[in-house]
N, C-alpha and C. Protein backbone atom coordinates (compact mmCIF):
# COMPACT_ATOMS: atom_id res chain seq x y z
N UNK A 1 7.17 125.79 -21.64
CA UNK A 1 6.83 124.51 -21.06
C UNK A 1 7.79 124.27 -19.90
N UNK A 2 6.87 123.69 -18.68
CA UNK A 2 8.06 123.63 -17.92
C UNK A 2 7.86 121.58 -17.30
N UNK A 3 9.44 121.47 -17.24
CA UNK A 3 10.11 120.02 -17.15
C UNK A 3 9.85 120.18 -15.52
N UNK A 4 9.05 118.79 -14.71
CA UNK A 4 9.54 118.60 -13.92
C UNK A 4 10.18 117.05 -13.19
N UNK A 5 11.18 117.13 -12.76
CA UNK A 5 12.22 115.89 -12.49
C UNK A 5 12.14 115.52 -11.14
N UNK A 6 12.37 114.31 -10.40
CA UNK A 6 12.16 114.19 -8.90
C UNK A 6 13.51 112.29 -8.94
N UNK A 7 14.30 112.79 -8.30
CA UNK A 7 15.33 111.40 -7.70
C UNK A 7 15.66 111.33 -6.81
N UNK A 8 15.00 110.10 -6.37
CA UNK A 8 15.49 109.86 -4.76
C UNK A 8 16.02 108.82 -4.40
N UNK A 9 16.28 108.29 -3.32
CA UNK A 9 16.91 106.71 -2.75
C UNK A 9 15.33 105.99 -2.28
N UNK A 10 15.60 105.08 -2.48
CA UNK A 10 14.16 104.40 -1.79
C UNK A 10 15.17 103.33 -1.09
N UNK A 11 14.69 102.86 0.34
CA UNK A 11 14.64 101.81 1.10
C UNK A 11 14.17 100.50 1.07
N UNK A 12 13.92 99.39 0.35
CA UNK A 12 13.06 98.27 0.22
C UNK A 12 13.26 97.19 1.38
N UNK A 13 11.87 97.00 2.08
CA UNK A 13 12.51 95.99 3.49
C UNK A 13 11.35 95.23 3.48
N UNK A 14 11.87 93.94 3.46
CA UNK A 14 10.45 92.60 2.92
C UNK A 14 9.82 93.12 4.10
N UNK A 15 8.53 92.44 4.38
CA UNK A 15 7.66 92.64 5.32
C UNK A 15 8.26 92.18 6.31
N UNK A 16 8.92 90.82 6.52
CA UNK A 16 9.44 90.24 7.76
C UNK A 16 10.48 90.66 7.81
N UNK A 17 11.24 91.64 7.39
CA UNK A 17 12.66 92.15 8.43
C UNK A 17 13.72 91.05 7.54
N UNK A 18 13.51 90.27 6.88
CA UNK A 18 14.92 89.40 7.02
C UNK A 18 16.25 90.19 5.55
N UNK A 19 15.29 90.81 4.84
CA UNK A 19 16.21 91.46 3.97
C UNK A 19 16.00 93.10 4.05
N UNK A 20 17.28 93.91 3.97
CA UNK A 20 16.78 95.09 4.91
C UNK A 20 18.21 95.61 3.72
N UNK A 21 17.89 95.91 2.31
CA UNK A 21 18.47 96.18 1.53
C UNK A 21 17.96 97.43 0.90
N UNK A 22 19.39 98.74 0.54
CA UNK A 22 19.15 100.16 0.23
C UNK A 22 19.31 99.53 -1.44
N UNK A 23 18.07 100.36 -1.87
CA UNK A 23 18.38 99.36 -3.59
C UNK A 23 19.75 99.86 -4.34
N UNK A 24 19.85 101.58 -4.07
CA UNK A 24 20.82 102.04 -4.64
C UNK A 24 22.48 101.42 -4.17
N UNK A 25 22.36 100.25 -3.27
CA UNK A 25 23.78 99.77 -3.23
C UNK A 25 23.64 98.53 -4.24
N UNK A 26 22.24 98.20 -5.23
CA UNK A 26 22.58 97.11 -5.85
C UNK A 26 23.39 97.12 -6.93
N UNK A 27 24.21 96.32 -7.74
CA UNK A 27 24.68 96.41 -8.34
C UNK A 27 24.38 95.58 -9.74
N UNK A 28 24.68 96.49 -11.00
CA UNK A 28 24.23 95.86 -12.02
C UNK A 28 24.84 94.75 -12.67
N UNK A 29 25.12 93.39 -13.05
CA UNK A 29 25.98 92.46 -13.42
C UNK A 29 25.38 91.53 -14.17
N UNK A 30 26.13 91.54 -15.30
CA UNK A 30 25.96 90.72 -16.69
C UNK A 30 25.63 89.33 -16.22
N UNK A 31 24.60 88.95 -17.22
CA UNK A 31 24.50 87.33 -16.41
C UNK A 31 24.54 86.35 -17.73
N UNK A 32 25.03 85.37 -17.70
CA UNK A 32 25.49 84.56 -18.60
C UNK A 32 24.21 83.63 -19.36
N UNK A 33 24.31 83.49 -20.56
CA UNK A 33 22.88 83.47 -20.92
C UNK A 33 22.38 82.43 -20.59
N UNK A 34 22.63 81.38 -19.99
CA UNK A 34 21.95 80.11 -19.41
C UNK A 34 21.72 80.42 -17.82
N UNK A 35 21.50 81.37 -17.27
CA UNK A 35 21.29 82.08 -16.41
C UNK A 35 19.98 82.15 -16.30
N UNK A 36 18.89 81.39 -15.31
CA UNK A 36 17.40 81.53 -15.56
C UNK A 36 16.73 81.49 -14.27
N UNK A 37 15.84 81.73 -14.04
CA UNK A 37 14.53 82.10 -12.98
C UNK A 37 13.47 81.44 -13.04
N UNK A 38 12.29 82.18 -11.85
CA UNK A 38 11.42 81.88 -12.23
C UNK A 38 10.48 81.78 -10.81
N UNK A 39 9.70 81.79 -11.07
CA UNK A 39 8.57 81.46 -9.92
C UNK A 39 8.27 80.24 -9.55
N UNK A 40 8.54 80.43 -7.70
CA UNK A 40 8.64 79.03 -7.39
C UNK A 40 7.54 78.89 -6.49
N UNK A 41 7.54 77.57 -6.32
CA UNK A 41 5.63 77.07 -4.81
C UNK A 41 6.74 75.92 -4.38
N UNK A 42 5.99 76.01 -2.90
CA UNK A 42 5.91 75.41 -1.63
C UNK A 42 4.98 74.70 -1.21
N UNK A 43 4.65 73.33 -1.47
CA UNK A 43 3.57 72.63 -0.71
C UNK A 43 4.31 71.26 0.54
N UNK A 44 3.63 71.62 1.53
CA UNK A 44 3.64 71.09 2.76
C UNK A 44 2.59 70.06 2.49
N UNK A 45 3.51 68.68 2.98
CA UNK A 45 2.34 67.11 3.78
C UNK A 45 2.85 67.71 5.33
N UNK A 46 2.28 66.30 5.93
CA UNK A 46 2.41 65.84 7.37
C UNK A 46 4.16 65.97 7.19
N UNK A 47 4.90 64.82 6.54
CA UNK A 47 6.08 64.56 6.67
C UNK A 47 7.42 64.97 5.99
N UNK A 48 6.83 66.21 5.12
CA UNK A 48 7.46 66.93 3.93
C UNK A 48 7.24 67.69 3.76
N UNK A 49 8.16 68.85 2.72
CA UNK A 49 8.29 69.91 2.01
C UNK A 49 8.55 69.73 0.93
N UNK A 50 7.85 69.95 -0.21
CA UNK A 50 8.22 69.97 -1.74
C UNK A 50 8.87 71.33 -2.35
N UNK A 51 9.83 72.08 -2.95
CA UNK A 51 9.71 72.99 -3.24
C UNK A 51 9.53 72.66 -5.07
N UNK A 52 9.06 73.98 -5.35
CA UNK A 52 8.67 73.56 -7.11
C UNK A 52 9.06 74.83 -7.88
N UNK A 53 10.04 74.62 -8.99
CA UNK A 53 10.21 75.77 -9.38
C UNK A 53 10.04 75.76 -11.26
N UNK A 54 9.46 76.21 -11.96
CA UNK A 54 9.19 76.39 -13.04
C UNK A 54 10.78 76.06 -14.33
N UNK A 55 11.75 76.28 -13.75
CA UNK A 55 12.85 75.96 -14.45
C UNK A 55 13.72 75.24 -13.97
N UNK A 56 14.39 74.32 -14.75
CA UNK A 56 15.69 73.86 -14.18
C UNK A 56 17.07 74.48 -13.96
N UNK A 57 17.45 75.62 -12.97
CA UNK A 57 18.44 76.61 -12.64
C UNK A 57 19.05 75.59 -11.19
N UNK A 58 20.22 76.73 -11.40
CA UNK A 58 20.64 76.28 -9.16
C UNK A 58 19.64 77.17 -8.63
N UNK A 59 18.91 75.90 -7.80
CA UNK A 59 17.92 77.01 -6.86
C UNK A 59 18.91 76.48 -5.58
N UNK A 60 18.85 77.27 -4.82
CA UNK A 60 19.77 77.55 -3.58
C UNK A 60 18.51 77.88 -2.10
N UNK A 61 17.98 76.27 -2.01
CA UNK A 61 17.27 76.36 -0.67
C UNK A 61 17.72 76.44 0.45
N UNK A 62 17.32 77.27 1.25
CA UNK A 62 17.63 76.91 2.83
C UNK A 62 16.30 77.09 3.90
N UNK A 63 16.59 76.20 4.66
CA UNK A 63 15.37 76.29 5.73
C UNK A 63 15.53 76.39 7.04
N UNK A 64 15.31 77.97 8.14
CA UNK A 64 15.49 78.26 8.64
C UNK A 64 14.25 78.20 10.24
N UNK A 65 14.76 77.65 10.82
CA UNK A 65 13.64 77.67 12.10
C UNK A 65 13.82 79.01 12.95
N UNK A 66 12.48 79.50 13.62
CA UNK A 66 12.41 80.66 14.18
C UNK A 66 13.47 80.94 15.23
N UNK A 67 14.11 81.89 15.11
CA UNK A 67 15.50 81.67 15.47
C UNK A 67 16.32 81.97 15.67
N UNK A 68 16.56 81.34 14.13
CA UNK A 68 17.42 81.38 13.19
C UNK A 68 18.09 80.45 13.11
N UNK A 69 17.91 78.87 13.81
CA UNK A 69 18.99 77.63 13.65
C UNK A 69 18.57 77.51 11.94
N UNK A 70 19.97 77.10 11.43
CA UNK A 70 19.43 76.21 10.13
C UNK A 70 19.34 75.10 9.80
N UNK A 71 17.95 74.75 9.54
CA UNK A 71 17.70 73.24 9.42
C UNK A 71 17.96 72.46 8.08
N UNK A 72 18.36 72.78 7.08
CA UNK A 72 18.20 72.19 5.86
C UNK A 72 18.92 73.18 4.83
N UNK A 73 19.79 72.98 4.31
CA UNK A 73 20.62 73.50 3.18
C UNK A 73 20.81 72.78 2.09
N UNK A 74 20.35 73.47 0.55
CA UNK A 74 21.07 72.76 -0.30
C UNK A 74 20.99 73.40 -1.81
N UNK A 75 21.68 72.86 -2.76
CA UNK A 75 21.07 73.78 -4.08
C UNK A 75 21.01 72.69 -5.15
N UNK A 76 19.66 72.86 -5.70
CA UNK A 76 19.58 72.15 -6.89
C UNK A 76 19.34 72.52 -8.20
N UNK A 77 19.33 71.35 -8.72
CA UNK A 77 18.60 72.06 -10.62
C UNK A 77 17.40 70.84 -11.13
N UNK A 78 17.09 70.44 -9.77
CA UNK A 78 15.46 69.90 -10.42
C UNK A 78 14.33 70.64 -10.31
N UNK A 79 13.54 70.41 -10.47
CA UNK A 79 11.89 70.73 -10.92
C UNK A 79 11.49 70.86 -9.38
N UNK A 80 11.76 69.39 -8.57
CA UNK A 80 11.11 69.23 -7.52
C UNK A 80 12.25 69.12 -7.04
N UNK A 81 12.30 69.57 -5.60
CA UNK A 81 13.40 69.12 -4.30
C UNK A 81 11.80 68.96 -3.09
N UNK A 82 12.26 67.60 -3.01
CA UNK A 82 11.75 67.41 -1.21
C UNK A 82 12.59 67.43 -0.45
N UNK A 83 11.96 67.83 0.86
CA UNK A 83 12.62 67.61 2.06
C UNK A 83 11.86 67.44 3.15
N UNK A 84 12.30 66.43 3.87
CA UNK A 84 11.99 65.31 5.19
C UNK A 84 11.68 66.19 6.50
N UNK A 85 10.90 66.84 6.85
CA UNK A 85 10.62 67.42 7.88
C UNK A 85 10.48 65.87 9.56
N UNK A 86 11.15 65.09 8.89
CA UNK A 86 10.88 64.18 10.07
C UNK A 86 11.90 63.91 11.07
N UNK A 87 11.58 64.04 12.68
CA UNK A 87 12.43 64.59 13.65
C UNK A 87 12.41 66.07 13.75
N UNK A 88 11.84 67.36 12.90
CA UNK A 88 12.12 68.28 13.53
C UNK A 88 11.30 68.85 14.68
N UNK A 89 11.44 69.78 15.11
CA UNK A 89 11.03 70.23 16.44
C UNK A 89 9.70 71.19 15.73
N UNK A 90 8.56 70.44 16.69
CA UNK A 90 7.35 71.66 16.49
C UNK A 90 7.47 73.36 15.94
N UNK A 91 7.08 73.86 15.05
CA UNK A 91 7.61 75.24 15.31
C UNK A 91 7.42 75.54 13.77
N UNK A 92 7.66 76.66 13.94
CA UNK A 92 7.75 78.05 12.48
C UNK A 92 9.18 77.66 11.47
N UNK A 93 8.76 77.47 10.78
CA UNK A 93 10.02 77.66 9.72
C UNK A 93 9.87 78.47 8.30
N UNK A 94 11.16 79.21 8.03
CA UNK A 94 10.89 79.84 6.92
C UNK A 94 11.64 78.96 5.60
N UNK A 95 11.44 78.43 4.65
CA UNK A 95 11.98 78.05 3.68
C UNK A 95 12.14 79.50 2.24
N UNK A 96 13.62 79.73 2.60
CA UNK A 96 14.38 80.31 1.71
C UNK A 96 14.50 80.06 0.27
N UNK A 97 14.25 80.87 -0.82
CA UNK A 97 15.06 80.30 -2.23
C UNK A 97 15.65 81.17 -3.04
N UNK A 98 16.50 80.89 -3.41
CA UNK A 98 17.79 82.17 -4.36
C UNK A 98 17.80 81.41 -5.31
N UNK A 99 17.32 82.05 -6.67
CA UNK A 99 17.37 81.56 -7.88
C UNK A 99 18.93 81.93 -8.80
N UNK A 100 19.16 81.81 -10.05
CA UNK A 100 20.26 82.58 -10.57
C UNK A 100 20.85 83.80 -11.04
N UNK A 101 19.18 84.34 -10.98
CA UNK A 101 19.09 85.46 -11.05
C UNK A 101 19.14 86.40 -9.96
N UNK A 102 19.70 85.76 -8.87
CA UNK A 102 19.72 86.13 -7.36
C UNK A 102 18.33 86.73 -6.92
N UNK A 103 16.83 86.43 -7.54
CA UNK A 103 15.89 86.40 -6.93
C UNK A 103 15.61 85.70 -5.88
N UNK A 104 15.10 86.43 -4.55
CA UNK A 104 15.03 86.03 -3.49
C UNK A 104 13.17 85.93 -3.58
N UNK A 105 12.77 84.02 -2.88
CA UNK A 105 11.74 83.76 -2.61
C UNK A 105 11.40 83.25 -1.29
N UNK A 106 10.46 83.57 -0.35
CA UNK A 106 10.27 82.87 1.03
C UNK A 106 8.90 82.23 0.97
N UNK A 107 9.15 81.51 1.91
CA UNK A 107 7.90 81.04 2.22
C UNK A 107 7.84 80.31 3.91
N UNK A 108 6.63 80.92 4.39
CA UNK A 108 6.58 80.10 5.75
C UNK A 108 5.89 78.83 5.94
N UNK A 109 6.80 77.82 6.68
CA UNK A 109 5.82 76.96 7.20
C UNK A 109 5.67 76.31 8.80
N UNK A 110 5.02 75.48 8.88
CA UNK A 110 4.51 75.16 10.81
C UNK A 110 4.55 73.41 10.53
N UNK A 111 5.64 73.54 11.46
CA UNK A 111 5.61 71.59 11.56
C UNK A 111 4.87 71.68 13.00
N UNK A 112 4.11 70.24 12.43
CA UNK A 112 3.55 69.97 13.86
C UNK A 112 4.10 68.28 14.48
């Protein structure tokens, strides 16, 4: 019978360029058991951003205009975080989220 084996490096690079990470430099690290995740949504009004995330963790938002100025920083542990899109400048923005599990979530949006 014959064994065959294959190991390689893989490259992982989100579609938009903004994380451009070799997986084999990640590193493995114990996480403390109140340590939680989860899948998050983004709904846009006229005058807002809601972000929504399934658990109460530090979610670690940031919101970045095409760019790269940053418009909005912050980290919470509610359900819901809004934020006031009022006064910003027409344009593309990406809203960032880092959960505790250092899962990285994006999402784009367009103020008008």
């Amino acid at each position: 019978m014959t064994t065959l084996c294959s190991i390689s490096t893989v490259n992982a690079t989100a579609s938009n360029n903004i994380i451009d990470k070799n997986i084999s430099d990640h590193v493995i690290e114990s996480m403390s058991a109140d340590a939680k995740g989860g899948p998050r949504d983004v709904v846009q009004t006229m005058t807002d951003v809601t972000v929504l995330q399934t658990e109460t963790n530090h979610l670690h938002v940031t919101v970045i205009k095409t760019g790269g100025e940053v418009m909005y920083e912050l980290t919470s542990e509610n359900l819901e975080t809004t934020i006031s899109t009022n006064g910003w400048e027409s344009g593309d923005y990406i809203v960032e989220t880092v959960d505790d599990l250092d899962i990285y979530q994006e999402f784009s949006i367009t103020v008008d």
